[in-house]
N, C-alpha and C. Protein backbone atom coordinates (compact mmCIF):
# COMPACT_ATOMS: atom_id res chain seq x y z
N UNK A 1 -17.10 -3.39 -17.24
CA UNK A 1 -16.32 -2.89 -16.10
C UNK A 1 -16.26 -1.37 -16.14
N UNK A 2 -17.62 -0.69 -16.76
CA UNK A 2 -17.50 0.60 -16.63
C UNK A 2 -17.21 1.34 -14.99
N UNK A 3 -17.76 0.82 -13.91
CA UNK A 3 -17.23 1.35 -12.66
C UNK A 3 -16.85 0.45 -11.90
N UNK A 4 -15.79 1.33 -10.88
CA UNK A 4 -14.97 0.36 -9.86
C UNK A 4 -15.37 1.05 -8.82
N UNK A 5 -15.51 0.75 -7.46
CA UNK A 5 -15.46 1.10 -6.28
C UNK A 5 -14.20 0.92 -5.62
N UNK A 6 -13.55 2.03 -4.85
CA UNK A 6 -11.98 1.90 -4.38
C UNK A 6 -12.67 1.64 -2.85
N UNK A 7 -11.87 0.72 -2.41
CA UNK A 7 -12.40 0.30 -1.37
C UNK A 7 -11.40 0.99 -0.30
N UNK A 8 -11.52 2.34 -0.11
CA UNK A 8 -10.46 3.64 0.80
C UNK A 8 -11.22 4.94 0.45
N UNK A 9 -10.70 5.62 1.92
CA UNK A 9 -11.04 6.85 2.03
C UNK A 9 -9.97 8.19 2.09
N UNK A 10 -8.86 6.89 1.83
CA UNK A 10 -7.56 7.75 1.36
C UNK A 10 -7.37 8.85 0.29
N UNK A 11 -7.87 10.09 0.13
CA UNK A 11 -7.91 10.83 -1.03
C UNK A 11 -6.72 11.09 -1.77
N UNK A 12 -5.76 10.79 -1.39
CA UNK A 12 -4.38 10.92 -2.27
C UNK A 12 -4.85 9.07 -3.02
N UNK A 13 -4.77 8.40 -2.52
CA UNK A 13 -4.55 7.40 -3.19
C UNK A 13 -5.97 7.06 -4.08
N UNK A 14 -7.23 7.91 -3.78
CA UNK A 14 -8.37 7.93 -4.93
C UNK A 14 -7.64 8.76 -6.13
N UNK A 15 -7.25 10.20 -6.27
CA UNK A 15 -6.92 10.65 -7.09
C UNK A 15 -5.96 10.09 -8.12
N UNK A 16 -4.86 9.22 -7.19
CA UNK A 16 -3.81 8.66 -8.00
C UNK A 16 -4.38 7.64 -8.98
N UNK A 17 -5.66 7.09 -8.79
CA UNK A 17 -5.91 5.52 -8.97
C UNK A 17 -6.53 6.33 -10.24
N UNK A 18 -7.30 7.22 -9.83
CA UNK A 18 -8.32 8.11 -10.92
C UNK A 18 -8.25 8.45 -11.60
N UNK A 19 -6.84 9.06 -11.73
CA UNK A 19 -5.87 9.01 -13.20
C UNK A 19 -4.97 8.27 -13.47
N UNK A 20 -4.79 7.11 -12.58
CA UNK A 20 -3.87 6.27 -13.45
C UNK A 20 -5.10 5.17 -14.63
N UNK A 21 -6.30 5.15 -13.86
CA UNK A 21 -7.16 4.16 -14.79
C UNK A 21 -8.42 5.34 -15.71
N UNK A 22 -7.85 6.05 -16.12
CA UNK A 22 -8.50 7.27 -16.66
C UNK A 22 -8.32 6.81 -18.27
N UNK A 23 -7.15 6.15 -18.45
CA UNK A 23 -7.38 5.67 -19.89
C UNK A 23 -8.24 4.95 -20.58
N UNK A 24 -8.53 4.14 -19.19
CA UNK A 24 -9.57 2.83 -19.51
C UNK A 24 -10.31 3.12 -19.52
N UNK A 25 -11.42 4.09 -19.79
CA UNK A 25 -12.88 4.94 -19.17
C UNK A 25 -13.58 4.08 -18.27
N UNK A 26 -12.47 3.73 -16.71
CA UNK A 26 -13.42 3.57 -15.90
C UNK A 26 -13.32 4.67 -15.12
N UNK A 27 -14.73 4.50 -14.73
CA UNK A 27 -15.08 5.71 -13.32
C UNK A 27 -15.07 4.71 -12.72
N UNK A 28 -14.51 5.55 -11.31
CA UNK A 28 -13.94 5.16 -10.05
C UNK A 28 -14.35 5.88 -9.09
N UNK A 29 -15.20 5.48 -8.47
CA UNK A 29 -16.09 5.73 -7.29
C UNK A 29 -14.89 5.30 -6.01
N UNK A 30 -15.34 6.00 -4.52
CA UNK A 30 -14.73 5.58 -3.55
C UNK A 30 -15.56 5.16 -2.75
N UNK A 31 -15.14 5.02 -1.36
CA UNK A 31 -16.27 4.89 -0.09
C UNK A 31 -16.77 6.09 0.44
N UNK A 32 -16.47 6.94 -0.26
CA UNK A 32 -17.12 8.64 0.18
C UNK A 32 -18.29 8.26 -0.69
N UNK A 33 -18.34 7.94 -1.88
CA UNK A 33 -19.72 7.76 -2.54
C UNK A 33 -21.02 7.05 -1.65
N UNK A 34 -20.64 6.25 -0.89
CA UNK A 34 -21.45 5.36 -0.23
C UNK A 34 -21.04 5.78 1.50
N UNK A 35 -21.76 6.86 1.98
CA UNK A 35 -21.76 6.83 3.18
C UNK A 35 -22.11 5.66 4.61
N UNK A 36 -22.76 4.69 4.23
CA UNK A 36 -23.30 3.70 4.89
C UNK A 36 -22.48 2.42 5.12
N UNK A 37 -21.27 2.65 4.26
CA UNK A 37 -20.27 1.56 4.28
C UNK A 37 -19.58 2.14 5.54
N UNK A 38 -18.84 1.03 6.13
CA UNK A 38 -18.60 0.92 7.27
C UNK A 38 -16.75 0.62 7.04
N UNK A 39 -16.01 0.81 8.38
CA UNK A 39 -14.74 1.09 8.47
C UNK A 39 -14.48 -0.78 8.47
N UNK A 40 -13.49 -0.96 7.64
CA UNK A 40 -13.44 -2.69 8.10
C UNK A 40 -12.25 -2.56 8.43
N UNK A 41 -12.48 -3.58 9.39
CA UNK A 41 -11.34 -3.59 10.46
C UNK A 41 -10.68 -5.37 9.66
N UNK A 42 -9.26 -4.80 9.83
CA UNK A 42 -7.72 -5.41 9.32
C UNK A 42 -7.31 -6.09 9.51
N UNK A 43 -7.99 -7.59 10.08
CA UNK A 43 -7.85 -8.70 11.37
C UNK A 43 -6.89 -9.86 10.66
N UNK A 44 -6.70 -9.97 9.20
CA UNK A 44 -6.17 -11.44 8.86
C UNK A 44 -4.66 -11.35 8.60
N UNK A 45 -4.15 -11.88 8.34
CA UNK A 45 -2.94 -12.97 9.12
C UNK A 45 -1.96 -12.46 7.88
N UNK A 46 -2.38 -11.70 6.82
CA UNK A 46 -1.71 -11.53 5.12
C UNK A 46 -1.87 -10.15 4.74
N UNK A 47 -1.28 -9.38 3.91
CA UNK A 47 -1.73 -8.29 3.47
C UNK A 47 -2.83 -8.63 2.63
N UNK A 48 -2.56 -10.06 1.45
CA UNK A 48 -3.70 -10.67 0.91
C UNK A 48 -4.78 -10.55 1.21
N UNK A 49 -4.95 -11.56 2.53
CA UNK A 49 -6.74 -11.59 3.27
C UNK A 49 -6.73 -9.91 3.74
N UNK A 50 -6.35 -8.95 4.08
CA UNK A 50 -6.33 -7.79 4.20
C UNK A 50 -7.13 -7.16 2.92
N UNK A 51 -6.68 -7.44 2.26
CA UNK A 51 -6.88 -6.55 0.44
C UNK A 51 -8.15 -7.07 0.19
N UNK A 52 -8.31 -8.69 0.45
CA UNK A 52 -9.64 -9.29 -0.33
C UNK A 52 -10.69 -9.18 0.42
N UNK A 53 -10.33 -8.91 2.29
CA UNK A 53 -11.40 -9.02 2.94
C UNK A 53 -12.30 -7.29 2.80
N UNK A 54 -11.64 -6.59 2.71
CA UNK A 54 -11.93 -4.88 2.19
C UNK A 54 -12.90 -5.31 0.78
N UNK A 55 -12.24 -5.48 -0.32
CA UNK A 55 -12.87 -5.21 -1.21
C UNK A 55 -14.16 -6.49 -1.38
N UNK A 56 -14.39 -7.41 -0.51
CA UNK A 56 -15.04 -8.34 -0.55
C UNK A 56 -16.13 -7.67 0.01
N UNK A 57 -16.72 -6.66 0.61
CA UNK A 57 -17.33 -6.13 1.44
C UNK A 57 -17.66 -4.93 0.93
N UNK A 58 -16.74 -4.13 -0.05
CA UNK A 58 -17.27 -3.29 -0.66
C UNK A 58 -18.05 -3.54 -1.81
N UNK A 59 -17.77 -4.70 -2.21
CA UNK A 59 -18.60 -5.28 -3.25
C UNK A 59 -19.81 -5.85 -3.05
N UNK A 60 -20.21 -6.66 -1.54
CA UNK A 60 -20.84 -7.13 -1.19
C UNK A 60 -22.25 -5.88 -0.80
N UNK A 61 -21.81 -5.05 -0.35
CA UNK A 61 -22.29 -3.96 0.08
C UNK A 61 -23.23 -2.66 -0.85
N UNK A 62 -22.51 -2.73 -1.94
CA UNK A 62 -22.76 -1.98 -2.94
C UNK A 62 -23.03 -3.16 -4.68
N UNK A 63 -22.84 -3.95 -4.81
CA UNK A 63 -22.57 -4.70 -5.94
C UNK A 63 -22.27 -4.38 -6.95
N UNK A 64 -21.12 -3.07 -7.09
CA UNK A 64 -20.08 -2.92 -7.82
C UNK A 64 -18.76 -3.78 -7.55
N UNK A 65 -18.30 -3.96 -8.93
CA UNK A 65 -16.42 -4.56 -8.71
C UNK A 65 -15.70 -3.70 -7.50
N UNK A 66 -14.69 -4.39 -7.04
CA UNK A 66 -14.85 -3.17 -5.83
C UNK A 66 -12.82 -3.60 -6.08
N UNK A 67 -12.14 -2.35 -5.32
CA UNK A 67 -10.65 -2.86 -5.53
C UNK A 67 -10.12 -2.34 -4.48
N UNK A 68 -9.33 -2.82 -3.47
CA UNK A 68 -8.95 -2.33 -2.37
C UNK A 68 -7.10 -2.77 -2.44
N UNK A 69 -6.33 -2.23 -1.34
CA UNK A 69 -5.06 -2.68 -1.38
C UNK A 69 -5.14 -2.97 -0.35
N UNK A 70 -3.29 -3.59 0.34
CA UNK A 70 -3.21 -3.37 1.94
C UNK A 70 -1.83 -3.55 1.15
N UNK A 71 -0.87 -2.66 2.35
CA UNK A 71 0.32 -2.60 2.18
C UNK A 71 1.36 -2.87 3.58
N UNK A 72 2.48 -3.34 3.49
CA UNK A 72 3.35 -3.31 4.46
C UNK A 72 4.89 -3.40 3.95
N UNK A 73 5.52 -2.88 5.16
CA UNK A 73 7.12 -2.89 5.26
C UNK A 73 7.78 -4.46 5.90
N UNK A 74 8.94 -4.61 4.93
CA UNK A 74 8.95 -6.10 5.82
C UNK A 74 10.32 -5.96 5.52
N UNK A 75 10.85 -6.60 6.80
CA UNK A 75 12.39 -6.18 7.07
C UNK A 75 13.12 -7.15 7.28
N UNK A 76 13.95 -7.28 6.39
CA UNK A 76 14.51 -8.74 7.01
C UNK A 76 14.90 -9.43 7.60
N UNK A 77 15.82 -8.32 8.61
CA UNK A 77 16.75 -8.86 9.67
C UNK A 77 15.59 -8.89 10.98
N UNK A 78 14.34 -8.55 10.48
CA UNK A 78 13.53 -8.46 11.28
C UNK A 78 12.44 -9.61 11.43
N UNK A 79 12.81 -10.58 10.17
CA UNK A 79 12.25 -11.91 9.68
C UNK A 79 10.54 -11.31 9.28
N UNK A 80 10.35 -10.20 8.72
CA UNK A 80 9.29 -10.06 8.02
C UNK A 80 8.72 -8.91 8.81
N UNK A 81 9.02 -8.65 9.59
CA UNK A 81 8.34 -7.40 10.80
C UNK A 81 8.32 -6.25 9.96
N UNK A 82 7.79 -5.14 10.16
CA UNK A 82 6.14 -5.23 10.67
C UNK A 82 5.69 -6.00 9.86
N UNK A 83 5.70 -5.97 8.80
CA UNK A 83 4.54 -6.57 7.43
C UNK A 83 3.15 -6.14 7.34
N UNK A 84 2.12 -7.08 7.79
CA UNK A 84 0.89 -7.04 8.04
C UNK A 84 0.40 -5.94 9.22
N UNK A 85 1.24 -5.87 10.00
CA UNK A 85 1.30 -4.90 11.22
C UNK A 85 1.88 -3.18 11.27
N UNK A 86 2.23 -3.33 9.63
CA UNK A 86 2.83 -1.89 9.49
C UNK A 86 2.42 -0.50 10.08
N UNK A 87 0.63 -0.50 9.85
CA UNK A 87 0.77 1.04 10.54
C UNK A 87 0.17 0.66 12.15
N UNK A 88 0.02 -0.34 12.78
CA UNK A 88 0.05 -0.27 13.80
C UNK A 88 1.03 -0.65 14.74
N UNK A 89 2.17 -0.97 13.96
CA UNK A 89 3.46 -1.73 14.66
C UNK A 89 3.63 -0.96 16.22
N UNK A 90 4.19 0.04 16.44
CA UNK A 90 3.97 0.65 17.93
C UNK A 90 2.70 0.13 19.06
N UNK A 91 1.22 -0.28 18.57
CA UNK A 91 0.80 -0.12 19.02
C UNK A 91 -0.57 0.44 18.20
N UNK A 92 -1.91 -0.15 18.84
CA UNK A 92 -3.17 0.30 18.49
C UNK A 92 -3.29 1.96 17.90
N UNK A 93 -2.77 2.75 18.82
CA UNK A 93 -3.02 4.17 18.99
C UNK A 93 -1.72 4.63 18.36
N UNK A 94 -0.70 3.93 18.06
CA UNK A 94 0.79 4.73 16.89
C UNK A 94 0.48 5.87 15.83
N UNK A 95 1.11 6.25 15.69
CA UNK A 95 1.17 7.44 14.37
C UNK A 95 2.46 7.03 13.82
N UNK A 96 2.63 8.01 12.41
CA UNK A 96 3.29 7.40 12.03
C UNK A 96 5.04 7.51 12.57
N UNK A 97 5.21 8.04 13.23
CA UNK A 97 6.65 9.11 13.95
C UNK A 97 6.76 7.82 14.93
N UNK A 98 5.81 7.09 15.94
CA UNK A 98 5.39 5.88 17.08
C UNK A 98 6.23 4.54 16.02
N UNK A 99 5.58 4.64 15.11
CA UNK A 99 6.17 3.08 14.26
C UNK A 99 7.69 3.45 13.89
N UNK A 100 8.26 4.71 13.35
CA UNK A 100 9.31 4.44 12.53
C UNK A 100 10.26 4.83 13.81
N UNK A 101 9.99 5.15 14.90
CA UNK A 101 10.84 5.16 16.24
C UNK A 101 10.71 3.74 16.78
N UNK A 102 9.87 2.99 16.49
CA UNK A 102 10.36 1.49 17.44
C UNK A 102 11.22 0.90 16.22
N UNK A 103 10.87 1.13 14.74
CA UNK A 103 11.46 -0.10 14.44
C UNK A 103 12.85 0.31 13.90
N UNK A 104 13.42 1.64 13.99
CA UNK A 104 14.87 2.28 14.54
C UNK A 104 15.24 1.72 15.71
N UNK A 105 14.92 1.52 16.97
CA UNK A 105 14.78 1.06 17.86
C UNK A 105 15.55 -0.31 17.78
N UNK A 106 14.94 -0.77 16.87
CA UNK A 106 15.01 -1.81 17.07
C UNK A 106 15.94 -2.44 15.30
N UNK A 107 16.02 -1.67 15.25
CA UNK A 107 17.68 -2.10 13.98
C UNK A 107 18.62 -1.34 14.33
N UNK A 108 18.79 -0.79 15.93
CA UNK A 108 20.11 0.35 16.35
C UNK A 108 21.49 -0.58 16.10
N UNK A 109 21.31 -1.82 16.45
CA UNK A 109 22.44 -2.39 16.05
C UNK A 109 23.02 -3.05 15.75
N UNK A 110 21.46 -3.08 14.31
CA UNK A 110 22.04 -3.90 12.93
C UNK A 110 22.82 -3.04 11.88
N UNK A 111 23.65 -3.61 11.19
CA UNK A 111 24.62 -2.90 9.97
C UNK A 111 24.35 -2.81 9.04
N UNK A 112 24.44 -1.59 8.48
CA UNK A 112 23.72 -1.49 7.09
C UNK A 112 23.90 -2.20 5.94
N UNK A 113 24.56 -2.88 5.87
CA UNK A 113 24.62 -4.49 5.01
C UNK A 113 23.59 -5.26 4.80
N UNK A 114 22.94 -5.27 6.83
CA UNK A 114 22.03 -6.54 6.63
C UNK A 114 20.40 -5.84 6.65
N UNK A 115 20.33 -4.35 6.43
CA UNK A 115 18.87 -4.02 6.55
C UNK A 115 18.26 -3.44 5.56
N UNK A 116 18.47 -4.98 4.51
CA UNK A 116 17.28 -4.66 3.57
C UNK A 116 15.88 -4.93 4.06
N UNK A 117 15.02 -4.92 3.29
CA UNK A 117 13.71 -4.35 3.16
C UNK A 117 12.65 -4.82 2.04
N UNK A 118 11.62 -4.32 2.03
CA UNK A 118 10.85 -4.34 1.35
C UNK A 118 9.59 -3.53 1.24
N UNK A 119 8.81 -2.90 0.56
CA UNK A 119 7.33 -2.93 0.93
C UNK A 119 6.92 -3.52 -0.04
N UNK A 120 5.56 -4.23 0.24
CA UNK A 120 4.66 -4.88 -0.56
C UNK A 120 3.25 -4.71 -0.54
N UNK A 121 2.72 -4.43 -1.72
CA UNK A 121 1.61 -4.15 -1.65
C UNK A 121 0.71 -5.19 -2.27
N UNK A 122 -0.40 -5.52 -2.04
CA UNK A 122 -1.40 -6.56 -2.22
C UNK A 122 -2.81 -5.89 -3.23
N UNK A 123 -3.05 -5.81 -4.08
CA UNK A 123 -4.15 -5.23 -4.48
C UNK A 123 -5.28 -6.10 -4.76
N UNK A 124 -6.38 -6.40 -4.52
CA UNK A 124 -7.52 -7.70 -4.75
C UNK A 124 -8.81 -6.56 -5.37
N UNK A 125 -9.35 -7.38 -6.31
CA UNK A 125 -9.96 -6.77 -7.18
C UNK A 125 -11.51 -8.20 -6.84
N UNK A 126 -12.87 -7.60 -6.55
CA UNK A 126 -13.12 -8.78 -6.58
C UNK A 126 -15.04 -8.34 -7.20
N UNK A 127 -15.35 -9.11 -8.22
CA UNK A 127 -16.16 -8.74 -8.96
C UNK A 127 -17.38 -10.19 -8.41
N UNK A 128 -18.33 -10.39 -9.56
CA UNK A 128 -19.65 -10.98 -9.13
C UNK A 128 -19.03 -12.42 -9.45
N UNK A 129 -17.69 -12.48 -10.28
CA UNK A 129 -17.66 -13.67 -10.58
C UNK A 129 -16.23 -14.11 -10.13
N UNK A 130 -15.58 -13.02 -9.72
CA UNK A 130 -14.20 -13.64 -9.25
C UNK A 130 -13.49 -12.51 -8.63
N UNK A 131 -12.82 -13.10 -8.06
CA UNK A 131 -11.31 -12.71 -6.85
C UNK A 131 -10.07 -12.65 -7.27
N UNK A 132 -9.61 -11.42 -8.01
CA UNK A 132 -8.21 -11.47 -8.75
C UNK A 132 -7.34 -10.78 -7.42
N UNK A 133 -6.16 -11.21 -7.66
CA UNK A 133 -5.05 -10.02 -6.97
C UNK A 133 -3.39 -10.05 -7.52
N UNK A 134 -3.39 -8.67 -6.91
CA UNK A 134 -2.01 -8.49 -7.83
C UNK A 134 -0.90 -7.67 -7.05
N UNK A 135 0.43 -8.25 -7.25
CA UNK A 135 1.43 -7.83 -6.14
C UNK A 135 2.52 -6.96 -6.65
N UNK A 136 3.21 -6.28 -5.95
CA UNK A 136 4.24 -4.79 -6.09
C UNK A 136 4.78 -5.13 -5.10
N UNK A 137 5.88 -4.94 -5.76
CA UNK A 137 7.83 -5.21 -4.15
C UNK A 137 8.36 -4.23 -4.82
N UNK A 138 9.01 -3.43 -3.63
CA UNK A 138 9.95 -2.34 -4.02
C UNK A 138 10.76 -2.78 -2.74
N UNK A 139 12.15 -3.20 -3.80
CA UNK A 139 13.20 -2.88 -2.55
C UNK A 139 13.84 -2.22 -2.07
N UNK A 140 14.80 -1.88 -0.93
CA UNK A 140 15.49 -0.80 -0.09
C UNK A 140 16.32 -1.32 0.81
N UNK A 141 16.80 -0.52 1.78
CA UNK A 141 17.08 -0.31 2.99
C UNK A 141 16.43 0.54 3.91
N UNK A 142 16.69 0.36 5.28
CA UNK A 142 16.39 0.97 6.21
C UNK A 142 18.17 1.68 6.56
N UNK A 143 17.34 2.95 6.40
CA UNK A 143 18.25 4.12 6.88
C UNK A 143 18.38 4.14 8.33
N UNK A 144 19.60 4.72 9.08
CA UNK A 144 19.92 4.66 10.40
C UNK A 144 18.61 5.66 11.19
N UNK A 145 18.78 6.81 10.29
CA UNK A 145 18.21 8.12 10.75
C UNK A 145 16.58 8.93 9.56
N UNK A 146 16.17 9.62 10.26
CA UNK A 146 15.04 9.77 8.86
C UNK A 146 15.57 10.85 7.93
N UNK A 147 15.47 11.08 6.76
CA UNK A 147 15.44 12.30 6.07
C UNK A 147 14.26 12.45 5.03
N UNK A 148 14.19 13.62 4.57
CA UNK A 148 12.89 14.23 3.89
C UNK A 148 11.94 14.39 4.56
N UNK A 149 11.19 15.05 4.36
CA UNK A 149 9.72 15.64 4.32
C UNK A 149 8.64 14.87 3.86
N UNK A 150 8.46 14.57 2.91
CA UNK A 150 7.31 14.19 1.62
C UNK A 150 7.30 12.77 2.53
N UNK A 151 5.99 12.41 1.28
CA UNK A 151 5.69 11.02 1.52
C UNK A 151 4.94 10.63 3.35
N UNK A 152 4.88 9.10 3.69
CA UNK A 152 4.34 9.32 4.61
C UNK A 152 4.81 8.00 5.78
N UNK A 153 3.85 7.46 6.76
CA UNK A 153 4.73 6.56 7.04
C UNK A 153 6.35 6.27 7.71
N UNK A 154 6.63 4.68 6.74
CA UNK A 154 8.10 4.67 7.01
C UNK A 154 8.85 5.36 6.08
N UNK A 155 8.46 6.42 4.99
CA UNK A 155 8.77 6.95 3.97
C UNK A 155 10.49 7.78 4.47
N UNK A 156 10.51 8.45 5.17
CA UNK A 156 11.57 8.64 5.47
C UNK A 156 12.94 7.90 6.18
N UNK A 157 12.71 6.67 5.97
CA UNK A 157 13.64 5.65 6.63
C UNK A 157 13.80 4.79 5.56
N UNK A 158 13.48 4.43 4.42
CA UNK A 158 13.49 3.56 3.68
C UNK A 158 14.09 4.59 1.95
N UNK A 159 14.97 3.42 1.73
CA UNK A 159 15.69 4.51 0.46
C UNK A 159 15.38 3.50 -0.45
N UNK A 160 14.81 3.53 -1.54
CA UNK A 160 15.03 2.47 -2.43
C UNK A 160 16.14 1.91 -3.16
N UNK A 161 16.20 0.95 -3.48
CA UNK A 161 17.70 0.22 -4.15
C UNK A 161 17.41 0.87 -5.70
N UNK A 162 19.04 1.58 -6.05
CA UNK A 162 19.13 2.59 -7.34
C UNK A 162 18.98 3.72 -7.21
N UNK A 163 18.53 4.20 -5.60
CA UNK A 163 18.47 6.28 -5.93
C UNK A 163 19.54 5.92 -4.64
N UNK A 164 19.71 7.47 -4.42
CA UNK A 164 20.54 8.06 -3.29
C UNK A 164 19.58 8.65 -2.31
N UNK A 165 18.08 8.86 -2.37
CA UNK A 165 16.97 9.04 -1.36
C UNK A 165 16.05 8.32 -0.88
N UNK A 166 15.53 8.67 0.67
CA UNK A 166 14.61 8.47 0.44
C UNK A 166 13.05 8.39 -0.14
N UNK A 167 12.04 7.53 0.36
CA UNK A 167 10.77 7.92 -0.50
C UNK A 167 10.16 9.18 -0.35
N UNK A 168 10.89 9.70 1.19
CA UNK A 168 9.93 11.12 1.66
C UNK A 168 10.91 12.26 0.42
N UNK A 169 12.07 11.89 0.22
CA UNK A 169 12.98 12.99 -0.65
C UNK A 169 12.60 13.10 -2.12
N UNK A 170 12.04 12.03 -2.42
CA UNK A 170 12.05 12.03 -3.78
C UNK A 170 11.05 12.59 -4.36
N UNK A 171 11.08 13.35 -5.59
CA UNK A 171 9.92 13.76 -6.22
C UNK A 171 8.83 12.66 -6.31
N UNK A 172 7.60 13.10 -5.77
CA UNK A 172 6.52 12.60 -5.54
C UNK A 172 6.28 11.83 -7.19
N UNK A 173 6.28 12.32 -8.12
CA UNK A 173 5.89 11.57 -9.39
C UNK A 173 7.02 10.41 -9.50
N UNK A 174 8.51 10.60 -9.29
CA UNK A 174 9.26 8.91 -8.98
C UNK A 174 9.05 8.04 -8.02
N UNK A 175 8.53 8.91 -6.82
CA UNK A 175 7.83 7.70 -5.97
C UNK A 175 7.06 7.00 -6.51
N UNK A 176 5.47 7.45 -7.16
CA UNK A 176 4.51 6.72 -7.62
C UNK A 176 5.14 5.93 -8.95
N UNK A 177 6.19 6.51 -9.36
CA UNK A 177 6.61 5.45 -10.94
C UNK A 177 7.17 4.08 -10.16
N UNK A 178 7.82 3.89 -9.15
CA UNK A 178 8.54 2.93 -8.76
C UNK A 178 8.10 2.59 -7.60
N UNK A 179 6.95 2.81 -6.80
CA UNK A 179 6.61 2.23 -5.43
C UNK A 179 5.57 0.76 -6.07
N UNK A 180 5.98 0.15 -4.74
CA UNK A 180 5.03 -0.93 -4.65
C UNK A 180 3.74 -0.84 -5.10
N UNK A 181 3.10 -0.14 -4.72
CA UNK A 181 1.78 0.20 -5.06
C UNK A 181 1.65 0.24 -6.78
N UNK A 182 2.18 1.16 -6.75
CA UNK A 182 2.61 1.80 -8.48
C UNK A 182 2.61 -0.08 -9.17
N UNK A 183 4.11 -0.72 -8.85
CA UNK A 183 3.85 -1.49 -9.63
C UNK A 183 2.65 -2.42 -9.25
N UNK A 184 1.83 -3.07 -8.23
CA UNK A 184 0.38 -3.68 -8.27
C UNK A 184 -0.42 -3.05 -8.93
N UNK A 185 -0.38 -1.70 -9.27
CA UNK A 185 -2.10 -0.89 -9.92
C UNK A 185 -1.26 -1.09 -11.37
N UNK A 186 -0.37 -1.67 -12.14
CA UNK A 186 0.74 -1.13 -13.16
C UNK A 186 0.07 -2.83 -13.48
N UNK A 187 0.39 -4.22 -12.60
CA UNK A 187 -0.27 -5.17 -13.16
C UNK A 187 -1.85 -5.20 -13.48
N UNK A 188 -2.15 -4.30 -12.63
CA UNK A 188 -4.11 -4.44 -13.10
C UNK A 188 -4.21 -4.15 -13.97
N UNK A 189 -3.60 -3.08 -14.29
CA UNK A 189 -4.00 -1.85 -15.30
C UNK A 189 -3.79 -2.74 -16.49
N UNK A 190 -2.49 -3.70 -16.56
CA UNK A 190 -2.41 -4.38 -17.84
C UNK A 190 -3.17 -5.29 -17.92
N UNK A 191 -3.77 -6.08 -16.42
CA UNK A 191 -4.91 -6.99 -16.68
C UNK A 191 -6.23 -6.75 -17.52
N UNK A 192 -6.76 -5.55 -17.07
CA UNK A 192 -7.65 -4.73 -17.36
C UNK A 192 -7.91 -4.83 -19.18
N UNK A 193 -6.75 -4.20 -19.35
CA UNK A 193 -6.34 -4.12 -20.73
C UNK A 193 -6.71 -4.93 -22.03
N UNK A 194 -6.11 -6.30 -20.98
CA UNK A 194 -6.22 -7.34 -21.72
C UNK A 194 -7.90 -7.98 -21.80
N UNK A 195 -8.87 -7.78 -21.15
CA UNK A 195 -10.22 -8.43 -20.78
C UNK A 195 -10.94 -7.70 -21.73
């Protein structure tokens, strides 16, 4: 398992991955390495089939192990909304300011009691001989109003359960210790370990 292919063109989230699996001496290639790979489009029903159908394709494509994520916000009083639909919740053409204004919108007048939260991230790892995946929940609330800067997304509406900020407020290195993501690449990393 000397190389992985990250199945994203996200450069914050190559770098992060790049040194978080820097112990393991894998090199970690992205989809910038391979210009000919193509944008895959986000069609299934799970963040799961999301995660596996990406890296199923980067692997297929290149025949390196390939590792992709998919992530979403899921709200409860919202019975799971966005979830799978996170960065397009507004709409095909949303940004991220489009999503975290409808779904304010649309908790104006729920009570902060009942708007917990979640994000979850899905990570699928899928090699010549198998299809692993591995999951990260970070819980929260949804804040009335946004605060901070940082971060991205619903990052400024969502505070995690145990700080007094949000994800956009918080020093960027406690975000990555305690986000969803963090803990899915936190189970690989120990999978990894163990093989």
């Amino acid at each position: 398992m000397g190389t992985i292919v990250l199945a994203s063109r996200n450069k914050d989230k190559i770098e992060e991955l790049r040194t978080t699996l820097k112990p393991l001496g894998i090199t970690l290639k992205s989809t910038y390495d391979f210009p000919k790979l193509e944008e895959v489009v986000e069609d299934r029903e799970t963040l799961k089939g999301n995660a596996i159908k990406k890296a199923q394709y980067v692997f297929e494509e290149t025949g390196i192990a390939a590792l992709s994520d998919d992530t979403g916000l899921e709200v409860d009083a919202l019975d799971g909304r966005p979830g799978v639909y996170s960065a397009r919740y507004a709409g095909e053409e949303s940004d991220y300011q489009d999503n975290v204004d409808k779904l304010l919108d649309e908790l104006e007048s729920v009570p902060a009691k009942k708007r917990g939260a979640q994000f979850r991230t899905v990570v699928a790892f899928v090699t010549a001989d198998n299809t692993y995946t591995f999951e990260g929940i970070c819980r929260g609330i949804i804040l009335t109003k946004k605060f901070g800067d940082g971060g991205f997304g619903y990052d400024p509406v969502f505070r995690p359960d145990d700080y007094d900020h949000t994800f956009a407020e918080l020093d960027p290195e406690i975000k990555n210790r305690i986000s969803h993501r963090a803990k899915a690449i936190q189970k690989f990393y120990n999978w990894v370990k163990q093989q």
